[in-house]
Each structure stands twice: as C-alpha cells, then as structure tokens.
C-alpha atoms as a PDB file:
ATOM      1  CA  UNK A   1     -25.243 -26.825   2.936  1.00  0.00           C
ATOM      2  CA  UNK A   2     -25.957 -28.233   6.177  1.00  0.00           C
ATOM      3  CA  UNK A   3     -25.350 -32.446   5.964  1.00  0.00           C
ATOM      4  CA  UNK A   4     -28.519 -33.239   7.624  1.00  0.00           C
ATOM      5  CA  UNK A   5     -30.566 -31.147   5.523  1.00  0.00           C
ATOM      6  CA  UNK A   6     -31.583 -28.093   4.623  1.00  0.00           C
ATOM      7  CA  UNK A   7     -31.619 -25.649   7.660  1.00  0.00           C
ATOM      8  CA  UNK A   8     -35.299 -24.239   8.949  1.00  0.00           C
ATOM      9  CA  UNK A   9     -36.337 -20.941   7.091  1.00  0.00           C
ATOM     10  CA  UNK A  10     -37.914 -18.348   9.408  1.00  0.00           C
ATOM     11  CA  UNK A  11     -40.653 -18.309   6.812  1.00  0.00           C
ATOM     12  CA  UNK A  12     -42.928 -21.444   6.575  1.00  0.00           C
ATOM     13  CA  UNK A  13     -44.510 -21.233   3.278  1.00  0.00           C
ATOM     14  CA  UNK A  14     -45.670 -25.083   3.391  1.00  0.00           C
ATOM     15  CA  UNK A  15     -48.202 -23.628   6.210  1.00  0.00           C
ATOM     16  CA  UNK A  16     -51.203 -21.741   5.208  1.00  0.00           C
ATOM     17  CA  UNK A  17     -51.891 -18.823   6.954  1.00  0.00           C
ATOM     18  CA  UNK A  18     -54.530 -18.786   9.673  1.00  0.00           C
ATOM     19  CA  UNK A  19     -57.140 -16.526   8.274  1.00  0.00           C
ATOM     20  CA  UNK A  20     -59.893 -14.331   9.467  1.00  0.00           C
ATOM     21  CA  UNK A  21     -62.940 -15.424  11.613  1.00  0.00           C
ATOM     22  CA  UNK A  22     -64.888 -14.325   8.855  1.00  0.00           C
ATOM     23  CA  UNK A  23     -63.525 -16.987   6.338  1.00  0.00           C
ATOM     24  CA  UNK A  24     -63.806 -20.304   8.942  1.00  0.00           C
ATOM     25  CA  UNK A  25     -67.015 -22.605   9.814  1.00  0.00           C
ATOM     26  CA  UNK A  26     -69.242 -20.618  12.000  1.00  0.00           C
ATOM     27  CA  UNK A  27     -70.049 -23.791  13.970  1.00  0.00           C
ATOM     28  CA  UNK A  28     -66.315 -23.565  15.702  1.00  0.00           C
ATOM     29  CA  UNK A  29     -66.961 -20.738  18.315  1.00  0.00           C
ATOM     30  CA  UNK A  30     -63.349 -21.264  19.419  1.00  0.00           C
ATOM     31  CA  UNK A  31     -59.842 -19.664  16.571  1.00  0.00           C
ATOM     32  CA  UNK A  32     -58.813 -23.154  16.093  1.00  0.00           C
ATOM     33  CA  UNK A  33     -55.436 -23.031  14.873  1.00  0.00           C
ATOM     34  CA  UNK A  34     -53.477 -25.695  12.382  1.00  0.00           C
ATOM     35  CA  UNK A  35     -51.713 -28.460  14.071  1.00  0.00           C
ATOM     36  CA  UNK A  36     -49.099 -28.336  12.135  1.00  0.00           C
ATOM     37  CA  UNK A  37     -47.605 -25.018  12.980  1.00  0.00           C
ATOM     38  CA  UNK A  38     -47.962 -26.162  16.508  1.00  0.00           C
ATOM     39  CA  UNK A  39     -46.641 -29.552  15.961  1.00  0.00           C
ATOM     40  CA  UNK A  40     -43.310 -28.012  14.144  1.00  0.00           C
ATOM     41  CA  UNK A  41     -42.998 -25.776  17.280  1.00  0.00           C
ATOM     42  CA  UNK A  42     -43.277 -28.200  20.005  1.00  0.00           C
ATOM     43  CA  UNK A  43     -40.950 -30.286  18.218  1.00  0.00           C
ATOM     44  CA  UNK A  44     -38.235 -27.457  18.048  1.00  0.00           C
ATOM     45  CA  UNK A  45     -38.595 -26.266  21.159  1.00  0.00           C
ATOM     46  CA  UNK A  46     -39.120 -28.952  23.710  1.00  0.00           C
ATOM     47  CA  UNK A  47     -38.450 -33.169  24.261  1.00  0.00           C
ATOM     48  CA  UNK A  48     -41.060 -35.504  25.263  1.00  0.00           C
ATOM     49  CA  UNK A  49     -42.598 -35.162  28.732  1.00  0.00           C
ATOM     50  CA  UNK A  50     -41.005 -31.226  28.903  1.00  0.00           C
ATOM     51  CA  UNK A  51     -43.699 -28.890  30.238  1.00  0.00           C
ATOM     52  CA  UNK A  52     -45.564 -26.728  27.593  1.00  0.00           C
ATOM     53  CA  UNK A  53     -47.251 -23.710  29.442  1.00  0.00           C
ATOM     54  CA  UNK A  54     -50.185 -21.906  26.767  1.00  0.00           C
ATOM     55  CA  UNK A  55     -51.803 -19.384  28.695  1.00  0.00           C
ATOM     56  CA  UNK A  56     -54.332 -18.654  26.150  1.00  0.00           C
ATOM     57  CA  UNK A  57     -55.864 -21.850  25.432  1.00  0.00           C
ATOM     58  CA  UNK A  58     -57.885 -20.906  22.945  1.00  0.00           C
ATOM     59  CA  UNK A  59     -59.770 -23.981  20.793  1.00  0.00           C
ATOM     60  CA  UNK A  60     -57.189 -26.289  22.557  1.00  0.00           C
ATOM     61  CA  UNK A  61     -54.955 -27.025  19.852  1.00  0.00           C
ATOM     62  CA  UNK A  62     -51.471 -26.990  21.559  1.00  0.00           C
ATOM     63  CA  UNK A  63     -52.951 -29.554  24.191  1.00  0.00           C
ATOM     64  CA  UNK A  64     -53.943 -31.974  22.115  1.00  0.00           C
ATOM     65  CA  UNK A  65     -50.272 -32.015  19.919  1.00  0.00           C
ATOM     66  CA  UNK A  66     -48.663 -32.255  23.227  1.00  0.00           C
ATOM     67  CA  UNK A  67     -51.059 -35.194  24.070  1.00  0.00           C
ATOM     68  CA  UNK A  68     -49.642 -36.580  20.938  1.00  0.00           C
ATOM     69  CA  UNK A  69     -45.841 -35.720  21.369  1.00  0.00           C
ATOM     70  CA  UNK A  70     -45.600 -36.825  24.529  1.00  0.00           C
ATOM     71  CA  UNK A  71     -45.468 -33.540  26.343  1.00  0.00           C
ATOM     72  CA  UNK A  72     -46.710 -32.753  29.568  1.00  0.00           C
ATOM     73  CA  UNK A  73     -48.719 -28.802  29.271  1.00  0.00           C
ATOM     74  CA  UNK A  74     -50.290 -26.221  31.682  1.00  0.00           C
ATOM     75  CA  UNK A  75     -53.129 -24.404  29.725  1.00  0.00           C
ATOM     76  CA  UNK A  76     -55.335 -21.555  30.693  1.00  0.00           C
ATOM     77  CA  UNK A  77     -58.594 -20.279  28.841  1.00  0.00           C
ATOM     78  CA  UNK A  78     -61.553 -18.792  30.520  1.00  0.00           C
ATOM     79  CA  UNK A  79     -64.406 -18.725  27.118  1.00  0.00           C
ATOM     80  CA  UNK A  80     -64.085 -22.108  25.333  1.00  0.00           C
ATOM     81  CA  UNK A  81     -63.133 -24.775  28.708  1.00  0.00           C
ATOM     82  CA  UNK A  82     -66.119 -27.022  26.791  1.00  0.00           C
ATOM     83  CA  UNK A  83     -64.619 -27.457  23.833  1.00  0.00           C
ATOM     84  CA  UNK A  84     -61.632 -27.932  24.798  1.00  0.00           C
ATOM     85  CA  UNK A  85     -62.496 -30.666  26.495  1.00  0.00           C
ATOM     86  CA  UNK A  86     -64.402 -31.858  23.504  1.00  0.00           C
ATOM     87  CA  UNK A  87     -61.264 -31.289  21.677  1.00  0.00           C
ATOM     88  CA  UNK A  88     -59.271 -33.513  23.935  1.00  0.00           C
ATOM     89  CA  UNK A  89     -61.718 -36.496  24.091  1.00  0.00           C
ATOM     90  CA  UNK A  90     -61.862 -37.085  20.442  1.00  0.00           C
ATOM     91  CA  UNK A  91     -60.133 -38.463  17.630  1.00  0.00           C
ATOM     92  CA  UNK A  92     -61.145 -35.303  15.124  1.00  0.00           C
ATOM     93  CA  UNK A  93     -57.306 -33.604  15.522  1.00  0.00           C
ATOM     94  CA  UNK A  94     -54.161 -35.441  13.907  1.00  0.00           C
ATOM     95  CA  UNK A  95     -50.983 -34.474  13.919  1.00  0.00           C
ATOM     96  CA  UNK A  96     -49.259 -33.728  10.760  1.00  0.00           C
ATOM     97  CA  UNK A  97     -46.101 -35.948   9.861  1.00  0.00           C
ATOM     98  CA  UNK A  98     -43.009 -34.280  10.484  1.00  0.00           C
ATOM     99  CA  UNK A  99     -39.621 -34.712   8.971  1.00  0.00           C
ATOM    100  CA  UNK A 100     -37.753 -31.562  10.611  1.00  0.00           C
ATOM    101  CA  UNK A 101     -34.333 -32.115  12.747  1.00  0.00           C
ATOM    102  CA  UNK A 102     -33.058 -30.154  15.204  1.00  0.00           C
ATOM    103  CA  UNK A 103     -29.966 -30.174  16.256  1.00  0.00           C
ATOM    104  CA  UNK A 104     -28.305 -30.406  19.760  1.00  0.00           C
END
C-alpha cells in the first residue's frame, strides 16, 4: 500500500457518467461536462499557471476549472463562443473539493 494513500484507479466510479443529450436540460444548447472529472485531470496533469490547450471548447467547462486552479488555457470552439462567455462571467460553476496526490 502506497504511504500517502491509496494509488488512483483508472476507473473513477465516484464520477457519474456523462450521459446522453437526450437525458440533460434542453435549455443548455452546449454538452456541459462535470467539473469534477476535469478538475481531477488538471490537477494530475499540470501545476498552476501551466498552459491547458482544449481545442474543442465545448460548454466551456475546462476554462472555467483552470480559472479556478490557477492555470493559464488556449481554447477553441466555433458553435457555443456565447455561452462560454456566459460560463466564464458567472459564479454558476464550482469546483469540486479534491483530496487526490500526485506524486513527483
């Protein structure tokens, strides 16, 4: 057993799964994802003020976690620029608290 913990599954069963268009709020024209997948991966994978590059910006949601982890991101999305920006200027998206470690 690892000393700082248990060690990262590849399977996240403490996320639910992102389901079908069908099964979300028709007023969100944009596949908003959950911010805490995106906050765990952000967290693994890069330190604050790293570059985050999403070329399919989608709803937004990896811009506004790296807003909030002190990341610096390059994002690209020709359909939902709007609410992205709506996205961005609002206090509607937290980010989840997160206990993992990753070592160096």
């Amino acid at each position: 057993m690892n000393p700082k913990g248990v060690t990262l599954k590849d399977v996240w069963t403490d996320i639910p799964p992102v389901r079908h268009w069908k099964f979300k709020s028709k007023n969100r024209t944009a596949n908003a994802l959950s911010t805490k997948i995106l906050d765990r991966v952000i967290e693994m994978s890069t330190r604050p003020y790293d570059i985050v590059l999403d070329p399919f910006g989608g709803s937004g949601t990896t811009f506004v976690v790296c807003e909030s982890k002190e990341r610096h991101w390059i994002g690209i999305e020709i359909d939902y620029g709007k609410e992205i920006i709506e996205r961005l200027e609002t206090d509607q998206i937290r980010s989840h608290e997160n206990h993992d470690y990753v070592e160096d």
